[in-house]
PDB file of N, CA and C in Angstrom:
ATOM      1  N   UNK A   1     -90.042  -7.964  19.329  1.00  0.00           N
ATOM      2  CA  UNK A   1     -88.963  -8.889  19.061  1.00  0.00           C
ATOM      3  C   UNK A   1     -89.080 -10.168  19.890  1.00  0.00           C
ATOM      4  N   UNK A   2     -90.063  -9.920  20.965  1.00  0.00           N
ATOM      5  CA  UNK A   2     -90.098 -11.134  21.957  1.00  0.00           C
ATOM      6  C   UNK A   2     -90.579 -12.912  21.059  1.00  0.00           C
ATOM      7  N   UNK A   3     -91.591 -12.698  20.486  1.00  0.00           N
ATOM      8  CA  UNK A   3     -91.803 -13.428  19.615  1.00  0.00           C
ATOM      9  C   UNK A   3     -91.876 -14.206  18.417  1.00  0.00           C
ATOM     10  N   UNK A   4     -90.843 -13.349  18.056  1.00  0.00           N
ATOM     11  CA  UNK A   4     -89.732 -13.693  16.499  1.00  0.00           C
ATOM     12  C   UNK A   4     -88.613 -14.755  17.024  1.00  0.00           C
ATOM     13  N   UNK A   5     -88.646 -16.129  16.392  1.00  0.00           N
ATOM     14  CA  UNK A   5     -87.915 -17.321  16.187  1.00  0.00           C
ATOM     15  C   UNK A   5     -86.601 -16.705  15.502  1.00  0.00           C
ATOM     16  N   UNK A   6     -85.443 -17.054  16.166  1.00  0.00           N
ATOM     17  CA  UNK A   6     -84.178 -16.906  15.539  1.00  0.00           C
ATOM     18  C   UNK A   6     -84.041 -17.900  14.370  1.00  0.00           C
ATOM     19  N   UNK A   7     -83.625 -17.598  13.507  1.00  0.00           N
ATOM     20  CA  UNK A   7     -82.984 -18.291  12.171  1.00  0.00           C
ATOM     21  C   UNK A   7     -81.444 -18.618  12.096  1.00  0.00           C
ATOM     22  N   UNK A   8     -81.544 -19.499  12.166  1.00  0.00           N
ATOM     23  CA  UNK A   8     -80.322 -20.251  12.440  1.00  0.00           C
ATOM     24  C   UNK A   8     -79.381 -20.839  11.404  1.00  0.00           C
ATOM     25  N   UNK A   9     -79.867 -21.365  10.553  1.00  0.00           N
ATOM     26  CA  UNK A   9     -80.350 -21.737   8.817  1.00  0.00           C
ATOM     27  C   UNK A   9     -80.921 -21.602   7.800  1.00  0.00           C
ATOM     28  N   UNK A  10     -80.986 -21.358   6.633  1.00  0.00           N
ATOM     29  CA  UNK A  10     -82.183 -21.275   5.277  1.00  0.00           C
ATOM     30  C   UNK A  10     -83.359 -22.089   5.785  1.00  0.00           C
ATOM     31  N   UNK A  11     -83.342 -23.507   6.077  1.00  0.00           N
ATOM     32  CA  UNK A  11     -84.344 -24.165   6.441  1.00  0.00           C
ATOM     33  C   UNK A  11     -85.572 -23.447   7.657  1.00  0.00           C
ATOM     34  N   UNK A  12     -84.954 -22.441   8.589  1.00  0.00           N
ATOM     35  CA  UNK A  12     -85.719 -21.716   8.926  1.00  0.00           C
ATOM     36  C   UNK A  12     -86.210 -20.566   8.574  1.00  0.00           C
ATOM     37  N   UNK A  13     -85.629 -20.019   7.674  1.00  0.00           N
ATOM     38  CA  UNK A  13     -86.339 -18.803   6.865  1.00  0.00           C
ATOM     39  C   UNK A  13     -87.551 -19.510   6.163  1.00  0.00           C
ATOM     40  N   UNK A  14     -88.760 -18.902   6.470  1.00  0.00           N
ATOM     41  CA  UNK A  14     -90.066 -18.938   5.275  1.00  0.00           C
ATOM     42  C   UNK A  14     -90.244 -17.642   4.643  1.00  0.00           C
ATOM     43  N   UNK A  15     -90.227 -17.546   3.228  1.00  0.00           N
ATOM     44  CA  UNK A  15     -90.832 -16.724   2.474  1.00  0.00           C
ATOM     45  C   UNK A  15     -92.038 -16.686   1.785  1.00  0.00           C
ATOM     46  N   UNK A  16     -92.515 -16.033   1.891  1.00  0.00           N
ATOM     47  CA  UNK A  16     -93.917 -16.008   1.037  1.00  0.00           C
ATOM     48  C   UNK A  16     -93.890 -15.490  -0.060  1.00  0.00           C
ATOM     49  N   UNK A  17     -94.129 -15.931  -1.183  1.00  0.00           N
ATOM     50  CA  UNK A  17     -94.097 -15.686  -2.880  1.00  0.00           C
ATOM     51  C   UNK A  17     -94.753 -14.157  -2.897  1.00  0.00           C
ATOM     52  N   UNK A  18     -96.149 -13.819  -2.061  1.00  0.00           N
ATOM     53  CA  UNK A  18     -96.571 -12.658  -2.568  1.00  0.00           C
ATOM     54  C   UNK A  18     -96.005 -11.404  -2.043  1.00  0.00           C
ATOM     55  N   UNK A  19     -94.996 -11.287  -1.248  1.00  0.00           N
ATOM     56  CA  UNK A  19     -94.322 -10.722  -0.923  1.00  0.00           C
ATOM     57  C   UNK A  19     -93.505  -9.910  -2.261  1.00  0.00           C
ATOM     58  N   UNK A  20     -93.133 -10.395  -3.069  1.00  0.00           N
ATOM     59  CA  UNK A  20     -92.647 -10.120  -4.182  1.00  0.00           C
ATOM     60  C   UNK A  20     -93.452  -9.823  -5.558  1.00  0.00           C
ATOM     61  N   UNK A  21     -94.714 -10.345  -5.448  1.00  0.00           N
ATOM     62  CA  UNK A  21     -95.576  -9.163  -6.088  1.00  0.00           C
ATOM     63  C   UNK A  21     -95.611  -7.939  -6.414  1.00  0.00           C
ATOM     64  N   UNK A  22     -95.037  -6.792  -7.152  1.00  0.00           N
ATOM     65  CA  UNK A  22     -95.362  -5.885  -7.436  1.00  0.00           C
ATOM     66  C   UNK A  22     -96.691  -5.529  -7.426  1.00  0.00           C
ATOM     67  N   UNK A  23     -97.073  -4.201  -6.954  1.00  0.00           N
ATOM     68  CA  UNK A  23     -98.427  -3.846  -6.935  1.00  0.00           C
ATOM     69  C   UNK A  23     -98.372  -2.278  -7.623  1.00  0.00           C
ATOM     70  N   UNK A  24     -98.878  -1.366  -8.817  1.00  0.00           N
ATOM     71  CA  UNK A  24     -98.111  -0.110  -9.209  1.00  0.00           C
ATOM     72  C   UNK A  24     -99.511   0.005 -10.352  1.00  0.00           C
ATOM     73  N   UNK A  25     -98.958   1.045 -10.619  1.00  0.00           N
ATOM     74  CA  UNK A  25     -99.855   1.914 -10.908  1.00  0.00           C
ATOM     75  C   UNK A  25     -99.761   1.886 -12.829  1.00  0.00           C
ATOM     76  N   UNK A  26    -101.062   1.651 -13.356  1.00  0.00           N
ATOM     77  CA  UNK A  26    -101.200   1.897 -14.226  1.00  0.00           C
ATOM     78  C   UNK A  26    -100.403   2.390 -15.054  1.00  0.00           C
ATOM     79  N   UNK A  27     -99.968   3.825 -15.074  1.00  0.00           N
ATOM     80  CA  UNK A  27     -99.100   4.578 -15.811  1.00  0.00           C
ATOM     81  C   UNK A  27     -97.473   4.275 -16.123  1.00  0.00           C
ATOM     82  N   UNK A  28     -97.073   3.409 -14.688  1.00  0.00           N
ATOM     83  CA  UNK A  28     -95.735   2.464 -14.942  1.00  0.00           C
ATOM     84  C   UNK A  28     -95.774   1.717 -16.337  1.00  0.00           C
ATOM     85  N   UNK A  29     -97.238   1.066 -16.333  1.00  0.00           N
ATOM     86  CA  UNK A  29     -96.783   0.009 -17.314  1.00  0.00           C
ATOM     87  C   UNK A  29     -96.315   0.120 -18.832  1.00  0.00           C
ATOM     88  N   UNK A  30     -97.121   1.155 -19.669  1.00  0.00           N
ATOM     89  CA  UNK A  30     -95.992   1.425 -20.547  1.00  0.00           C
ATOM     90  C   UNK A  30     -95.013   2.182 -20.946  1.00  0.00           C
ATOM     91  N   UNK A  31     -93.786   2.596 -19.476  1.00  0.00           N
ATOM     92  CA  UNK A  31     -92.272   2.773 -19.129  1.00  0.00           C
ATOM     93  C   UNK A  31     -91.791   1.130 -19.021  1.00  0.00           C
ATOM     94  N   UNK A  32     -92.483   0.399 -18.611  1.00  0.00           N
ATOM     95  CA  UNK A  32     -91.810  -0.813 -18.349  1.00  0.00           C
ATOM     96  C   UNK A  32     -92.380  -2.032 -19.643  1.00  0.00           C
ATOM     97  N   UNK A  33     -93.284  -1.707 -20.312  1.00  0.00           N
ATOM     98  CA  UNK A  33     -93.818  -3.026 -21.278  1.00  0.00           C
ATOM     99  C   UNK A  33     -93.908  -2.230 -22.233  1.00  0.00           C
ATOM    100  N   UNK A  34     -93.610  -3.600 -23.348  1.00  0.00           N
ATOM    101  CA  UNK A  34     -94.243  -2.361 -25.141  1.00  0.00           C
ATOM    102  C   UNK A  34     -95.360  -3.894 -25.147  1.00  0.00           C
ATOM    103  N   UNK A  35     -96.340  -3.618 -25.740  1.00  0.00           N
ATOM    104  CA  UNK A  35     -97.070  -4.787 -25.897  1.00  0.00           C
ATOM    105  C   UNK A  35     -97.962  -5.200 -27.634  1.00  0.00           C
ATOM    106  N   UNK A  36     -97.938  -6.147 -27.765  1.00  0.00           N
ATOM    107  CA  UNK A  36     -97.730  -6.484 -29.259  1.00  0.00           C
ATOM    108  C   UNK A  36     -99.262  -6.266 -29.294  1.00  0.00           C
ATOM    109  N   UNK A  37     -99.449  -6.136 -30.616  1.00  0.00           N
ATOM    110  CA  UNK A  37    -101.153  -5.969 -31.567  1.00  0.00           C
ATOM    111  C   UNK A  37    -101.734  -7.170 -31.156  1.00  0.00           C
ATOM    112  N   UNK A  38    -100.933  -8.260 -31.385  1.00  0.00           N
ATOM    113  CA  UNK A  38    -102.153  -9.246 -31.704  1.00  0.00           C
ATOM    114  C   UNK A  38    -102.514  -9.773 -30.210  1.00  0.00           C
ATOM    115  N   UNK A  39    -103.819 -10.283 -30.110  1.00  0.00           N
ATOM    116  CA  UNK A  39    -104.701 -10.992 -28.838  1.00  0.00           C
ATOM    117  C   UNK A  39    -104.458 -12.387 -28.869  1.00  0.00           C
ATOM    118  N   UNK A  40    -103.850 -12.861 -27.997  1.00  0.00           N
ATOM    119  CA  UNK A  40    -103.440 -14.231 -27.420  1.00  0.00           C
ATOM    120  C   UNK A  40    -105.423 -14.585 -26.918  1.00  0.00           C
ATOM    121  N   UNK A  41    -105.895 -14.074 -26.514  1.00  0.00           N
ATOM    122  CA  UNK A  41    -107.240 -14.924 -26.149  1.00  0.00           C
ATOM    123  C   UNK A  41    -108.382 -13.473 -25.500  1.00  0.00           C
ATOM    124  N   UNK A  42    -109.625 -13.754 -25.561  1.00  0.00           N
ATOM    125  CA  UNK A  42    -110.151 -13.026 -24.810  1.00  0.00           C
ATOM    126  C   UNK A  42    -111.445 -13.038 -23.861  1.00  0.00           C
ATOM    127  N   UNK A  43    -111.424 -12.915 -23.144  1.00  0.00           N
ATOM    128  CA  UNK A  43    -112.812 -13.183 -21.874  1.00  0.00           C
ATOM    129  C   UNK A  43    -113.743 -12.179 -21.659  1.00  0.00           C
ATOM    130  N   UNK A  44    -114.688 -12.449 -21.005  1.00  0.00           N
ATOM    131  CA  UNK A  44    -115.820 -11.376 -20.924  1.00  0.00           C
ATOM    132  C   UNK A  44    -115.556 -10.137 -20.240  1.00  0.00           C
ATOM    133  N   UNK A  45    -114.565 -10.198 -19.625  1.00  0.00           N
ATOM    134  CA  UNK A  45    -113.721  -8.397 -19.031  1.00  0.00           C
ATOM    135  C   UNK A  45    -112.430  -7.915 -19.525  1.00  0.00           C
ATOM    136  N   UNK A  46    -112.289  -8.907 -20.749  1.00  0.00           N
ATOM    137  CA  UNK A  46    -110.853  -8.313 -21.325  1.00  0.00           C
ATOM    138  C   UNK A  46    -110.502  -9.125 -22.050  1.00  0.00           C
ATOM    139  N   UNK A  47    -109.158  -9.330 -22.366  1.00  0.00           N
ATOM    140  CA  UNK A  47    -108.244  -9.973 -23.433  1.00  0.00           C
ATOM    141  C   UNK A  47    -106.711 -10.075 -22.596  1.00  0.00           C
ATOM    142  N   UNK A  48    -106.100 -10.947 -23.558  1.00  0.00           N
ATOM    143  CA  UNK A  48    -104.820 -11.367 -22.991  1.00  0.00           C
ATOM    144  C   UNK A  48    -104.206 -11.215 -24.097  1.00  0.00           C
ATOM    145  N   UNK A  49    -102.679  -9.960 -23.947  1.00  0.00           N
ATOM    146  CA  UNK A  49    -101.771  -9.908 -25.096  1.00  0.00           C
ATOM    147  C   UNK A  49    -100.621 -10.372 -24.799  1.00  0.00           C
ATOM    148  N   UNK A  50     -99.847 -10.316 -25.951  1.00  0.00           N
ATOM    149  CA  UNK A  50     -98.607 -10.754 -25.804  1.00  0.00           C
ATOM    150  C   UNK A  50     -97.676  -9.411 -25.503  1.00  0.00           C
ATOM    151  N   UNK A  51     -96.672  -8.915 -24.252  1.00  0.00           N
ATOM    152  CA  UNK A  51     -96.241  -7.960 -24.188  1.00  0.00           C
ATOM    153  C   UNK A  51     -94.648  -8.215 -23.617  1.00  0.00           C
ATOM    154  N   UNK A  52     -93.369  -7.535 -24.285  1.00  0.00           N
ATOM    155  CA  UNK A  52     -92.114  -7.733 -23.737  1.00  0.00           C
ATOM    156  C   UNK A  52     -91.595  -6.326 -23.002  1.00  0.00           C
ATOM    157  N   UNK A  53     -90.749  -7.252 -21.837  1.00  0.00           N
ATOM    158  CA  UNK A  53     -90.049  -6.187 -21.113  1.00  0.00           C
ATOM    159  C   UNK A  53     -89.029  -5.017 -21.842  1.00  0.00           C
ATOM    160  N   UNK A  54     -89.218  -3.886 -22.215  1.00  0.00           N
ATOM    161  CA  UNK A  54     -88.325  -3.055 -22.431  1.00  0.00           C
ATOM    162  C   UNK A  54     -87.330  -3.166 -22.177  1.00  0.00           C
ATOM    163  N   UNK A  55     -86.401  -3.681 -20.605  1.00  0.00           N
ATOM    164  CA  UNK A  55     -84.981  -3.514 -20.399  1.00  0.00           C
ATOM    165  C   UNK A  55     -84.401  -4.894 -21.195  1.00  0.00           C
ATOM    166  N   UNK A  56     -85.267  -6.090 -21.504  1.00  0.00           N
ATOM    167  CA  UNK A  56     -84.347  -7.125 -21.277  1.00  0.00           C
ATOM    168  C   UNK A  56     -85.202  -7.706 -22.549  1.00  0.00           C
ATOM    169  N   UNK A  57     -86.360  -7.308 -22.912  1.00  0.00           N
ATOM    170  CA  UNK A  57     -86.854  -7.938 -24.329  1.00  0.00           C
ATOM    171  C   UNK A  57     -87.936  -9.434 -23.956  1.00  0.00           C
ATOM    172  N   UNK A  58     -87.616  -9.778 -22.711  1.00  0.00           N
ATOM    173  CA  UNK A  58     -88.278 -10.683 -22.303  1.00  0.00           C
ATOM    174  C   UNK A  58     -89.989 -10.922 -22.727  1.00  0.00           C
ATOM    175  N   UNK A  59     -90.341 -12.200 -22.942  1.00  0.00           N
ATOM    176  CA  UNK A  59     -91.630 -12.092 -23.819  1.00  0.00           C
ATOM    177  C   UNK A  59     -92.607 -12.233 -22.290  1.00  0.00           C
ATOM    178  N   UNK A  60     -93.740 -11.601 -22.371  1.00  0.00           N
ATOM    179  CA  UNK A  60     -94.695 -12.213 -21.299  1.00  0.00           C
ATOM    180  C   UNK A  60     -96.314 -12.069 -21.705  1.00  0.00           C
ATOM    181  N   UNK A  61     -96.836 -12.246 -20.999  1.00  0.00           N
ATOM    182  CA  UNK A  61     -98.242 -12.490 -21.234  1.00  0.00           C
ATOM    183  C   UNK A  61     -99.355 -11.447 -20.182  1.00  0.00           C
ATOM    184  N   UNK A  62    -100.254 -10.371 -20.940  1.00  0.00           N
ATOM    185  CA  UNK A  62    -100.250  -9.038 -19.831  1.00  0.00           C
ATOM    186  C   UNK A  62    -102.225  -9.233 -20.136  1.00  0.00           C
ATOM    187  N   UNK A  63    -103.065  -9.976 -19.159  1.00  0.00           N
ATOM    188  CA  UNK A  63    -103.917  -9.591 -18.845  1.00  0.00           C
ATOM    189  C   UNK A  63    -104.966  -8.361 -19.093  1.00  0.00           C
ATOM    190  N   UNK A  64    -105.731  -7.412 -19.204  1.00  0.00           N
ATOM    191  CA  UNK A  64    -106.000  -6.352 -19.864  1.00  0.00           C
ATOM    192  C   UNK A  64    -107.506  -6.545 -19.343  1.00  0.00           C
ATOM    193  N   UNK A  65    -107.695  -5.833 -18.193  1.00  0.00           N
ATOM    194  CA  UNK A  65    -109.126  -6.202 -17.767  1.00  0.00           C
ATOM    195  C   UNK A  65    -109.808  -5.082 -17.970  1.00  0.00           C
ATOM    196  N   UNK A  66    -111.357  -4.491 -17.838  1.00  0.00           N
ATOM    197  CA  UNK A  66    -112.063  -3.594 -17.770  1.00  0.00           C
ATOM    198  C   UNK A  66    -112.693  -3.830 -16.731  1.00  0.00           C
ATOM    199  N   UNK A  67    -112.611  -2.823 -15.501  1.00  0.00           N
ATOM    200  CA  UNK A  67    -113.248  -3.028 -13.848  1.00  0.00           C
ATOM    201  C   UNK A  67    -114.498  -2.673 -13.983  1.00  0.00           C
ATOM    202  N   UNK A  68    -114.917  -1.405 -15.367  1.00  0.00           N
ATOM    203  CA  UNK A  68    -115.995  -0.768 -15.248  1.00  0.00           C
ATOM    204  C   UNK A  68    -117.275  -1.062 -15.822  1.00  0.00           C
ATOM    205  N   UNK A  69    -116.856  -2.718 -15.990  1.00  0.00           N
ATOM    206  CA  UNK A  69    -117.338  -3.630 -16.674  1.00  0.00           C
ATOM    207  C   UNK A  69    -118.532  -4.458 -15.610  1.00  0.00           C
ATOM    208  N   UNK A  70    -117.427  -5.081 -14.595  1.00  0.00           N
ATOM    209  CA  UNK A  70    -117.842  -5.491 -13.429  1.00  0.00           C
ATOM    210  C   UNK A  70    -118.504  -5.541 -12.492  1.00  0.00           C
ATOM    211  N   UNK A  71    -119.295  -6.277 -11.702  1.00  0.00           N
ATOM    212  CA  UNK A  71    -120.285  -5.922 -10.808  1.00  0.00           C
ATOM    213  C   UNK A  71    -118.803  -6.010  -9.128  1.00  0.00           C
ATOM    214  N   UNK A  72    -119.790  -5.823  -8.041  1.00  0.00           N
ATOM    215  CA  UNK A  72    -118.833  -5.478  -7.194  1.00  0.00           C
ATOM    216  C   UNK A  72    -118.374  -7.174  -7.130  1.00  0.00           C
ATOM    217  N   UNK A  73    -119.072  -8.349  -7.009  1.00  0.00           N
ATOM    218  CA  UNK A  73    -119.050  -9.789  -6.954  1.00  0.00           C
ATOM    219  C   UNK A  73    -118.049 -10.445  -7.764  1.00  0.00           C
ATOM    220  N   UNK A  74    -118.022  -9.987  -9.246  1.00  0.00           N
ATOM    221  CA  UNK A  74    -116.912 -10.366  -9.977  1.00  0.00           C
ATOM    222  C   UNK A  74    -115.509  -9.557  -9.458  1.00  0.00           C
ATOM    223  N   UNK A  75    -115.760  -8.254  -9.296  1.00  0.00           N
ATOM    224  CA  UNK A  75    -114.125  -7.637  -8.780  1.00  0.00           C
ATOM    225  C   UNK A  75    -113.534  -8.153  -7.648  1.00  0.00           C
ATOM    226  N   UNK A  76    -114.522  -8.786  -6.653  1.00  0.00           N
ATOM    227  CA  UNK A  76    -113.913  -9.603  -5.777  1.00  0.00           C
ATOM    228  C   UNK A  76    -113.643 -10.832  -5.962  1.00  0.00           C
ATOM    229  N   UNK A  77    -114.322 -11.563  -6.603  1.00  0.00           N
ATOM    230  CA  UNK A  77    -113.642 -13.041  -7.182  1.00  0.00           C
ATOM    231  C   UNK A  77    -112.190 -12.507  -8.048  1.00  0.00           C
ATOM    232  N   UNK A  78    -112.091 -11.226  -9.382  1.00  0.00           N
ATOM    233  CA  UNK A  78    -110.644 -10.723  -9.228  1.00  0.00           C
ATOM    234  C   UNK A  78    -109.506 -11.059  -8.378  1.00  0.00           C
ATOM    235  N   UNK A  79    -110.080 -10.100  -6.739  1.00  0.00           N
ATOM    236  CA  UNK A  79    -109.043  -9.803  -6.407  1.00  0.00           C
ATOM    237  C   UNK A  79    -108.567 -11.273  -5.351  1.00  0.00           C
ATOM    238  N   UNK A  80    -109.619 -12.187  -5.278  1.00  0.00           N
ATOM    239  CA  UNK A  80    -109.094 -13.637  -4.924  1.00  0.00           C
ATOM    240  C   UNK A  80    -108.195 -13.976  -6.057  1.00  0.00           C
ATOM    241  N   UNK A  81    -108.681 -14.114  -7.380  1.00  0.00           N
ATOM    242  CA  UNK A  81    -107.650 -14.543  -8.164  1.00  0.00           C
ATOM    243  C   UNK A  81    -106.303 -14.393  -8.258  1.00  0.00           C
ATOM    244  N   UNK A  82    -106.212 -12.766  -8.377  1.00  0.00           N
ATOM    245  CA  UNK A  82    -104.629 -12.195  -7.807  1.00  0.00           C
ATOM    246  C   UNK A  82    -103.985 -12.590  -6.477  1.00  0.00           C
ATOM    247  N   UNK A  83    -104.938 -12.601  -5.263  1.00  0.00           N
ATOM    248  CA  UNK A  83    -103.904 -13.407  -4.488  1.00  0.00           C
ATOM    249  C   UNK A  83    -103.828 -14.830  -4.259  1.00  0.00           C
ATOM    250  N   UNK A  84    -104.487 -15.877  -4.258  1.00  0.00           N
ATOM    251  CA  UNK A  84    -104.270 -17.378  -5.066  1.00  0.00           C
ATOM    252  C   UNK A  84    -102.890 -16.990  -6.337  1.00  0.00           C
ATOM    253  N   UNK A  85    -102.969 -16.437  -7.451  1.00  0.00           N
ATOM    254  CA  UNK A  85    -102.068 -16.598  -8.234  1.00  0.00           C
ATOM    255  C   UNK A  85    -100.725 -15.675  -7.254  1.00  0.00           C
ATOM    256  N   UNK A  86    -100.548 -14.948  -6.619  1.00  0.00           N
ATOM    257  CA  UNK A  86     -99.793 -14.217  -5.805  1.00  0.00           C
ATOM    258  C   UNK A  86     -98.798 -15.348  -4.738  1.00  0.00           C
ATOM    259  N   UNK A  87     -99.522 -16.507  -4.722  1.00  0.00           N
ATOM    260  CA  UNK A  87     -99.474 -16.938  -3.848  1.00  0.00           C
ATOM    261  C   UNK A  87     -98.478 -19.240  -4.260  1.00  0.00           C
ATOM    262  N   UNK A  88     -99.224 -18.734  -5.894  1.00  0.00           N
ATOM    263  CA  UNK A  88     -98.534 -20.027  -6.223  1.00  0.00           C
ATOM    264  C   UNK A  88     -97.235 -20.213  -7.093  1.00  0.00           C
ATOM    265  N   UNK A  89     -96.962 -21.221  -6.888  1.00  0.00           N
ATOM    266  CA  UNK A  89     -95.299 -21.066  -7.515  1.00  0.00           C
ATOM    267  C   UNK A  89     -95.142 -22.760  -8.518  1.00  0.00           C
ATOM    268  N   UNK A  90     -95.794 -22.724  -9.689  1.00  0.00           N
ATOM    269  CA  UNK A  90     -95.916 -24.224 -10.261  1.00  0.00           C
ATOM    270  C   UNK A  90     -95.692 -24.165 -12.096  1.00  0.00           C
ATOM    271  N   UNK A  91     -94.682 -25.283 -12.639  1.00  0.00           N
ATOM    272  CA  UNK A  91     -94.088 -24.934 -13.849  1.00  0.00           C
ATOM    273  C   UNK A  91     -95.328 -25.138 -14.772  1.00  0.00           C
ATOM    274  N   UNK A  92     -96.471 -25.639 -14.396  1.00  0.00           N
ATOM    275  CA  UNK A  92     -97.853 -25.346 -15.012  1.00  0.00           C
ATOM    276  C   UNK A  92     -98.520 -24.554 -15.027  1.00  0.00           C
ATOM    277  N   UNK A  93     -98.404 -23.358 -14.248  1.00  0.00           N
ATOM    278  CA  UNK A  93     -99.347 -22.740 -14.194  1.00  0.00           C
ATOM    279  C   UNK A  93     -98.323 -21.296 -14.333  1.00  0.00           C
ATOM    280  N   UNK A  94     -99.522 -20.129 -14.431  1.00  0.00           N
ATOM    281  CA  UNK A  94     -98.824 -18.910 -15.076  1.00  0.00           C
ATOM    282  C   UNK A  94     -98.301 -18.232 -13.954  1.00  0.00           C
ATOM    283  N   UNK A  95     -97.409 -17.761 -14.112  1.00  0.00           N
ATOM    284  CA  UNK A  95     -96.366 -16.858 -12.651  1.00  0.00           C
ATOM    285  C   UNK A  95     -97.356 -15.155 -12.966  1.00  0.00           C
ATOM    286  N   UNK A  96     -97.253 -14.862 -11.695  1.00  0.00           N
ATOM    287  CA  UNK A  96     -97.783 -13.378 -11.790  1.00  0.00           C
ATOM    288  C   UNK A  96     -96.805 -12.922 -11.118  1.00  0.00           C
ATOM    289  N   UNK A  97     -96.273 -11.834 -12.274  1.00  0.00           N
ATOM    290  CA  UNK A  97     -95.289 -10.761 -12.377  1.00  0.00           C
ATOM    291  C   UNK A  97     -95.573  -9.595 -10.796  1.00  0.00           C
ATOM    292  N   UNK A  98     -96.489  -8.922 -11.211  1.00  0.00           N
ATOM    293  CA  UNK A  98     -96.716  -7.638 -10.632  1.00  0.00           C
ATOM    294  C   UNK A  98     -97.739  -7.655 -11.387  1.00  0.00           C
ATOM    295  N   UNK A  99     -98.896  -6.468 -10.874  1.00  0.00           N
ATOM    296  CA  UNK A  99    -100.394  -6.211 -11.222  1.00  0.00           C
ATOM    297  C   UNK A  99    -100.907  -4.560 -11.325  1.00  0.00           C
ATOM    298  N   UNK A 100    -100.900  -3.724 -12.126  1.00  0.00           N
ATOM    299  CA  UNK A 100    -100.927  -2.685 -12.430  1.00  0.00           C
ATOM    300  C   UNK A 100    -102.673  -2.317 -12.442  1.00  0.00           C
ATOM    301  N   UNK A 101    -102.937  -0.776 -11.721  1.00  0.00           N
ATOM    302  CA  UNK A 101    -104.253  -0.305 -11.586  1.00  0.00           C
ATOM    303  C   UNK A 101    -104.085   0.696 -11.552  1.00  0.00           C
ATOM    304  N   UNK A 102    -105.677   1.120 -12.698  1.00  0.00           N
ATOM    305  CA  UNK A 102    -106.058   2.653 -12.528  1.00  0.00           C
ATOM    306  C   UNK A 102    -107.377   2.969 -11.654  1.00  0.00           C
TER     307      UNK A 102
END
């Protein structure tokens, strides 16, 4: 506790965006997503669908990678990607929800 700054104000609270990242397990995801047929786009380890939240109907956009695809070099450029996107907060660019693995 010796080294923890008192907060006095909001202006002294910092939060960090990836903090709020969900991180979960494969099998969550369809209890929590139904995800539509058709392919919004697709890349050399997967495709991108269109998938909505079950509680609230909300539309989103769900990634769909194959790891076993991958050399160890690409899974680590991955897992930079996830935290860079973990990490940014911009009305251009895509928000990451939470990130599901088997």
């Amino acid at each position: 506790m010796k080294d923890q700054k008192k907060i006095d104000n909001k202006d002294d609270l910092i939060v960090n965006k990836a903090a709020f990242v969900a991180h979960k397990d494969v099998k969550e995801f369809s209890k929590m997503y139904k995800i539509d047929d058709n392919i919004l786009g697709e890349g050399a380890f997967g495709m991108v669908k269109k998938c909505y939240l079950r509680n609230s109907k909300e539309a989103r956009a769900v990634k769909i990678m194959d790891k076993s695809v991958m050399s160890e070099t690409e899974k680590v450029r991955l897992q930079y990607e996830i935290e860079i996107l973990k990490n940014l907060s911009h009305p251009n660019i895509v928000h990451l929800y939470e990130t599901f693995e088997d």
